[in-house]
Protein backbone atom coordinates (compact mmCIF):
# COMPACT_ATOMS: atom_id res chain seq x y z
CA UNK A 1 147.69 9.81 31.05
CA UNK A 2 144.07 9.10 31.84
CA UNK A 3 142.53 10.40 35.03
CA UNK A 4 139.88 8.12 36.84
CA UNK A 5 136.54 9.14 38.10
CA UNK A 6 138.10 9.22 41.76
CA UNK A 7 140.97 12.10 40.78
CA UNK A 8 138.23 14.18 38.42
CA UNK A 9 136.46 14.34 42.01
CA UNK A 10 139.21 15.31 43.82
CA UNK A 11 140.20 17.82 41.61
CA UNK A 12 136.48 19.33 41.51
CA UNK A 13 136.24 19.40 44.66
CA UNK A 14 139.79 20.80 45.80
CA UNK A 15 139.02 23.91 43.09
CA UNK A 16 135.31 24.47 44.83
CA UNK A 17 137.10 25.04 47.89
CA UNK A 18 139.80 26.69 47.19
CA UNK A 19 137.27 29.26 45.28
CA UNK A 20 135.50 29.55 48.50
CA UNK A 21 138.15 30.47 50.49
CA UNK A 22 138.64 32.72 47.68
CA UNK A 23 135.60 34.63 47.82
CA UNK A 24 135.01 34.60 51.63
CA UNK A 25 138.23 35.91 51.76
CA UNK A 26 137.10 38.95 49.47
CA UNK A 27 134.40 39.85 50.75
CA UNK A 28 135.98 40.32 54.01
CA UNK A 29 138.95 42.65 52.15
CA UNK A 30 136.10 45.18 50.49
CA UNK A 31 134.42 46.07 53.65
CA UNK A 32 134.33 49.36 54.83
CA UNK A 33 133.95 50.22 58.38
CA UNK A 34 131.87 53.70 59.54
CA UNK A 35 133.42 54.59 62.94
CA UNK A 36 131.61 56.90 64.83
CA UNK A 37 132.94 58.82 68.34
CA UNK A 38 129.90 60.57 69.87
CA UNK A 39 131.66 63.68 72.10
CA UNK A 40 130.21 66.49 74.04
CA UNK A 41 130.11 70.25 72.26
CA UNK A 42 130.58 71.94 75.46
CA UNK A 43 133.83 69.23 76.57
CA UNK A 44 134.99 67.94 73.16
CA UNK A 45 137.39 65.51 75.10
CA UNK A 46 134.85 63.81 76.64
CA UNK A 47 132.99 60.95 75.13
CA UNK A 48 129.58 60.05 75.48
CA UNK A 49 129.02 56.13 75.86
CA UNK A 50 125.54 54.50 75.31
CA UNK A 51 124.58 57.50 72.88
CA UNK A 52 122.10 56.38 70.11
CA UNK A 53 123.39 56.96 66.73
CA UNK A 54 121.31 56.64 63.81
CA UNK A 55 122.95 56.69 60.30
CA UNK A 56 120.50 56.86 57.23
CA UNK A 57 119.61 58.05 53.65
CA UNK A 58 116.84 56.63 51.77
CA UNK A 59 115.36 53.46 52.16
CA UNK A 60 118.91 52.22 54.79
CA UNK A 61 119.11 52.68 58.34
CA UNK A 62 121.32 51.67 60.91
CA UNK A 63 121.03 52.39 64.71
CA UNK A 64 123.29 51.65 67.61
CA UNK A 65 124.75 52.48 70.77
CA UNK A 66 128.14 53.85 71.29
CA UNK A 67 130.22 51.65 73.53
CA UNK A 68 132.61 52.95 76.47
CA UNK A 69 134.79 55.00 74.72
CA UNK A 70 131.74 56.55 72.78
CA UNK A 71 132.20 54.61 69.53
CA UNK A 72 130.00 52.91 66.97
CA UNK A 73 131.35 50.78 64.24
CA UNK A 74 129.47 49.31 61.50
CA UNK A 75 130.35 47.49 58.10
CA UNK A 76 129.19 48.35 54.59
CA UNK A 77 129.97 46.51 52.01
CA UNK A 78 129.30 49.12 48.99
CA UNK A 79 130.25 52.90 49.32
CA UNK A 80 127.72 55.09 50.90
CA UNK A 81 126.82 58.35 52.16
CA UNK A 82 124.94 58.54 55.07
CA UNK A 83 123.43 61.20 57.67
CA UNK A 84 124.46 60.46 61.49
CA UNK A 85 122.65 61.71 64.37
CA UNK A 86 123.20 60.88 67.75
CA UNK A 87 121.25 61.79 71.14
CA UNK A 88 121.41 61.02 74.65
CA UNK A 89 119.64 62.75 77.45
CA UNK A 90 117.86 65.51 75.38
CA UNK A 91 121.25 66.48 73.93
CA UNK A 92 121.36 65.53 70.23
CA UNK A 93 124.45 66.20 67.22
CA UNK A 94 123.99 65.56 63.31
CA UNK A 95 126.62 65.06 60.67
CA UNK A 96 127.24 63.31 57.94
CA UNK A 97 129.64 60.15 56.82
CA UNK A 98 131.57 59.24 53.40
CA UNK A 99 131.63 55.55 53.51
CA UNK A 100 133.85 54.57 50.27
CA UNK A 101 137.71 53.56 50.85
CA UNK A 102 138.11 49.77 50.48
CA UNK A 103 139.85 48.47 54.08
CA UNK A 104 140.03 52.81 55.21
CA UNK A 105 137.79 53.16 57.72
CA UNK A 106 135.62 56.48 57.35
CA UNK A 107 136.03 58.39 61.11
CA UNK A 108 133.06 61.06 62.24
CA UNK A 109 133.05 62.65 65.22
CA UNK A 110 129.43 63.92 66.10
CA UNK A 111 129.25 66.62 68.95
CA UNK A 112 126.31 66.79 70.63
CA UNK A 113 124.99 69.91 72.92
C-alpha cells in the first residue's frame, strides 16, 4: 500500500494537533492554585474583601486583591514556597504558603490585626 502526498499531510497534520491538544491539556492538569482567605484576628469569621496580599520570595512576586469573600487565587505552574502578607486599613497579617500538590490547591488563611 503506498500513501500519496495528500494522506502523508493529513496524517502530519492530524498528529500535530492531536499533540497540541495534548500538551495544552497538560499544562492545564499541573497547575497549582494558592488560595488565600484574608480574615480579621480580633473576628476570625469575618473576611476582609479588597485586602492587598502580596506573596513573594526571591526574585517572584505576586500582588492582588481579595475579592468579596476575602479570597485571592493565583496559579503556579512549578512548586513554590512563598511569604504572604496582607494589609488593609493599617491592619496587616504575614504567613507563609506551600505551593506543591499537582491539581490540590494549597489554602492559607492570613489574620490580620
Amino acid at each position: 500500500m503506498r500513501l500519496n502526498k495528500q494522506t502523508i499531510i493529513k496524517i502530519l497534520f492530524s498528529f500535530g494537533m492531536l499533540t497540541l491538544i495534548f500538551a495544552s491539556s497538560c499544562k492545564k492538569e499541573n497547575s497549582m492554585d494558592a488560595v488565600i482567605t484574608v480574615k480579621l484576628m480580633s473576628d476570625t469569621t469575618q473576611v476582609v474583601a479588597e485586602a492587598n496580599v502580596v506573596m513573594s520570595q526571591g526574585d517572584i512576586t505576586i500582588e492582588g486583591k481579595t475579592d468579596s469573600h476575602g479570597v485571592f487565587k493565583h496559579t503556579f505552574e512549578l512548586p513554590i514556597v512563598l511569604n504572604v502578607i496582607a494589609t488593609k486599613s493599617g491592619m496587616e497579617g504575614i504567613g507563609a504558603v506551600s505551593i506543591g500538590e499537582y491539581l490540590e490547591p494549597a489554602h492559607k488563611t492570613i489574620f490580620i490585626k
